[in-house]
N, C-alpha and C. Protein backbone atom coordinates (compact mmCIF):
# COMPACT_ATOMS: atom_id res chain seq x y z
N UNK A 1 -28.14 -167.47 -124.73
CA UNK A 1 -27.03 -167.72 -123.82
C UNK A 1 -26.12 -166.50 -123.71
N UNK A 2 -26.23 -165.67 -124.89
CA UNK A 2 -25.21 -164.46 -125.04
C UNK A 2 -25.53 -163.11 -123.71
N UNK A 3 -27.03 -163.25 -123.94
CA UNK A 3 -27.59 -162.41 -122.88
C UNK A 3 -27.67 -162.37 -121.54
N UNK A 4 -27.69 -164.00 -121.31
CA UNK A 4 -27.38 -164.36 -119.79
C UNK A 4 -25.94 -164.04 -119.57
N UNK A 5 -25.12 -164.57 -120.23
CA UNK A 5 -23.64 -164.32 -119.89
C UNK A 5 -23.73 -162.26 -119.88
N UNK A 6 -23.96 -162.07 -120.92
CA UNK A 6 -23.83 -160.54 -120.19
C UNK A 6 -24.60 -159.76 -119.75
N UNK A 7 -25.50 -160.35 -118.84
CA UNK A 7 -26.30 -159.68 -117.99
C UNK A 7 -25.91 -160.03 -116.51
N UNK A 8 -25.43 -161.31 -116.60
CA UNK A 8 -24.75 -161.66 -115.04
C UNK A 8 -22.85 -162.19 -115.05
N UNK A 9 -22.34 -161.01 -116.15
CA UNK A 9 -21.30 -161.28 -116.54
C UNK A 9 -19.82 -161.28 -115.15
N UNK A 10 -20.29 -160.33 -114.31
CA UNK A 10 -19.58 -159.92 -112.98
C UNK A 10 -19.76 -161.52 -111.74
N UNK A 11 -21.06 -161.91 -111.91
CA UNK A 11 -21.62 -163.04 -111.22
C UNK A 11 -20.82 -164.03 -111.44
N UNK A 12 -20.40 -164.28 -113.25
CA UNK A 12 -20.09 -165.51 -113.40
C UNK A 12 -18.82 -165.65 -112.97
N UNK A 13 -17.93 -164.34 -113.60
CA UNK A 13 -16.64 -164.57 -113.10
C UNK A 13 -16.34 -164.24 -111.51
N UNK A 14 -17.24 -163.84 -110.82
CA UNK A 14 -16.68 -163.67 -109.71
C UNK A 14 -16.77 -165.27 -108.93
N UNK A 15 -17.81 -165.96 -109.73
CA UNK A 15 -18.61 -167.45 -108.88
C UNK A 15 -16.55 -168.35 -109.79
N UNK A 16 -16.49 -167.75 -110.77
CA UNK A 16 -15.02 -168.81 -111.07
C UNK A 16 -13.75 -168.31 -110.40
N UNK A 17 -13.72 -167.43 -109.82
CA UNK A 17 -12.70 -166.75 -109.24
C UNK A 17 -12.82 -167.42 -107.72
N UNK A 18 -13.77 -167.52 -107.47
CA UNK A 18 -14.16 -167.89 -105.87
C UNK A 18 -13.87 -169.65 -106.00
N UNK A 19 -14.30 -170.16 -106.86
CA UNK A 19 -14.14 -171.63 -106.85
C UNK A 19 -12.49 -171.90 -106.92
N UNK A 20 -12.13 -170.96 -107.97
CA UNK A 20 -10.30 -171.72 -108.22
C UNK A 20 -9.51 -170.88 -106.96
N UNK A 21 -10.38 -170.02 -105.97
CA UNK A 21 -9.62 -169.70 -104.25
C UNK A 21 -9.84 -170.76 -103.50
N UNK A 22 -10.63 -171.40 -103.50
CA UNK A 22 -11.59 -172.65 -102.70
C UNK A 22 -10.47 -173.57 -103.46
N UNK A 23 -10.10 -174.19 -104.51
CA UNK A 23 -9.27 -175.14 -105.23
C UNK A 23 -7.73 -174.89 -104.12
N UNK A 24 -7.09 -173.54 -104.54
CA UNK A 24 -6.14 -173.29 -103.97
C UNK A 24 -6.28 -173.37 -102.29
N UNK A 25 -6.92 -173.20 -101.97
CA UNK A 25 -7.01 -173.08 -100.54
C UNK A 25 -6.93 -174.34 -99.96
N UNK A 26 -7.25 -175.76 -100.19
CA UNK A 26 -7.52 -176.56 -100.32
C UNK A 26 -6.03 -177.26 -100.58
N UNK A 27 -5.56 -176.91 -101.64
CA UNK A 27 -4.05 -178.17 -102.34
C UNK A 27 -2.99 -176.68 -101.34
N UNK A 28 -2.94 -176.05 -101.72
CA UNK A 28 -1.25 -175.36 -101.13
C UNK A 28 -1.46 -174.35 -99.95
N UNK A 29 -3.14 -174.45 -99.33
CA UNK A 29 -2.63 -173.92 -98.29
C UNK A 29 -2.97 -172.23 -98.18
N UNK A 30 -3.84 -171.70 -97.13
CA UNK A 30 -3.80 -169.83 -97.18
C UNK A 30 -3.32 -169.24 -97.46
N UNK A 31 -2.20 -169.21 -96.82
CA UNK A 31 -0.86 -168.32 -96.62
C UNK A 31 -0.26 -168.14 -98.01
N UNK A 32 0.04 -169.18 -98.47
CA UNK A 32 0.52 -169.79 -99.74
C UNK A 32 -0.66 -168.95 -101.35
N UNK A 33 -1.77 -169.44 -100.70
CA UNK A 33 -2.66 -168.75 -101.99
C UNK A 33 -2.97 -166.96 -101.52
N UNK A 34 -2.95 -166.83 -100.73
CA UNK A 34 -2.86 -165.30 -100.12
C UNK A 34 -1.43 -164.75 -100.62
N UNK A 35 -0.40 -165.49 -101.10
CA UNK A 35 0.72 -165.02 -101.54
C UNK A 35 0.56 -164.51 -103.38
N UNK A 36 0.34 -166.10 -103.54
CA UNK A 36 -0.08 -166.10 -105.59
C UNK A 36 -1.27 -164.96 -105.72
N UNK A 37 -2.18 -164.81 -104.78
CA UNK A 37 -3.41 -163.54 -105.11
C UNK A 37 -2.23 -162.50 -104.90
N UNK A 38 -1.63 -162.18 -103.75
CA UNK A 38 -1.12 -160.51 -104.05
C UNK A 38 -0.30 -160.47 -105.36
N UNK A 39 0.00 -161.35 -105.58
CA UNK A 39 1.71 -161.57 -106.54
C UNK A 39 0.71 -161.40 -107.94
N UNK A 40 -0.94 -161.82 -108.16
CA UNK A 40 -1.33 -161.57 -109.40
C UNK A 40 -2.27 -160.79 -109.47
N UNK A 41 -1.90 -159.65 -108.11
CA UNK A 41 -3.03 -158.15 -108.67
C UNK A 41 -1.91 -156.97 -108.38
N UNK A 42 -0.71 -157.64 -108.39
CA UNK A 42 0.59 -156.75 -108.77
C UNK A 42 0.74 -156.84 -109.92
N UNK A 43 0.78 -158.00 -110.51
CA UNK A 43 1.12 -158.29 -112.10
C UNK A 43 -0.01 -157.83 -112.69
N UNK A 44 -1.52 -157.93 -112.46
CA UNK A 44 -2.68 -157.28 -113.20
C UNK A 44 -2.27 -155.64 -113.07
N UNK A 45 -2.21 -155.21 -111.62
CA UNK A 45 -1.83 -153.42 -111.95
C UNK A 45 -0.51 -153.10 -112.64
N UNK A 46 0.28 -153.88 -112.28
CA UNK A 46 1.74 -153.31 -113.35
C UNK A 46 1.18 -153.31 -114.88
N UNK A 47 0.23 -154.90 -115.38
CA UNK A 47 0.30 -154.49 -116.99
C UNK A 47 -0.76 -153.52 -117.22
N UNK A 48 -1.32 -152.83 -116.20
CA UNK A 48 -2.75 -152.35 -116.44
C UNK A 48 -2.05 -150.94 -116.74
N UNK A 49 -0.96 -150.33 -115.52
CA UNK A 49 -0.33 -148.96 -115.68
C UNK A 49 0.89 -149.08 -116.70
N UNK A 50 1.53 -150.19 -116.89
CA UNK A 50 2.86 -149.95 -117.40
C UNK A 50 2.89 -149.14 -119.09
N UNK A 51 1.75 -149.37 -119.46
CA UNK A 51 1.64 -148.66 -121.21
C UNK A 51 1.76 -147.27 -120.41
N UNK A 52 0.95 -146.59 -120.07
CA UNK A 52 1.06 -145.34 -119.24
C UNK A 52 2.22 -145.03 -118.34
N UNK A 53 3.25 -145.39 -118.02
CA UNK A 53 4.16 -145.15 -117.31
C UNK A 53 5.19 -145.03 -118.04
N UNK A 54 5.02 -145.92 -119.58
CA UNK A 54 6.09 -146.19 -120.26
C UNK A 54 6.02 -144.28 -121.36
N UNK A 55 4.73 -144.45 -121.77
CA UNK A 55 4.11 -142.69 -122.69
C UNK A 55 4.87 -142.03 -121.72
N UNK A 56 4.75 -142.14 -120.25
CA UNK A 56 5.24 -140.66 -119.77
C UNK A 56 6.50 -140.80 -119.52
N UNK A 57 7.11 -141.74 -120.07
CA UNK A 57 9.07 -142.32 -119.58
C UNK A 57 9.48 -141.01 -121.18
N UNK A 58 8.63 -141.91 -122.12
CA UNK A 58 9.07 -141.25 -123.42
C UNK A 58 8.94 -140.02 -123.73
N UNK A 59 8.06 -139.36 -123.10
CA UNK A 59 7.37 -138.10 -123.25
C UNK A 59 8.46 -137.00 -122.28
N UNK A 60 9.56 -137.65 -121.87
CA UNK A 60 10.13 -136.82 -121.31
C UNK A 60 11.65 -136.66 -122.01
C-alpha cells in the first residue's frame, strides 16, 4: 500500500483536492469557494516565504 501511495502520490491528492472543490462548490457556492481557494494559496505562499523574508528582515 506504501508503494501505491507513493507512486501515484500527486494523483491521490490531487483526486482529494478536486472532490472537497466539488463539496464546496456545491454547499457555498463559486464565487464564494473561488474566494476560500485564493485566500488559501495566499496563506500556503506567505507560510512557504515568510521563514525567508523573516532571515533577510534579520540579516539586515
Amino acid at each position: 500500500m506504501k508503494d501505491f501511495f507513493k507512486q501515484y502520490q500527486r494523483e491521490i491528492i490531487g483526486g482529494i483536492i478536486g472532490f472537497l472543490m466539488a463539496i464546496c462548490f456545491i454547499t457555498i457556492g463559486f464565487i464564494k469557494t473561488i474566494f476560500v481557494a485564493f485566500f488559501v494559496v495566499i496563506g500556503g505562499l506567505g507560510g512557504h516565504y515568510l521563514p525567508q523574508l523573516l532571515h533577510l528582515i534579520q540579516k539586515n
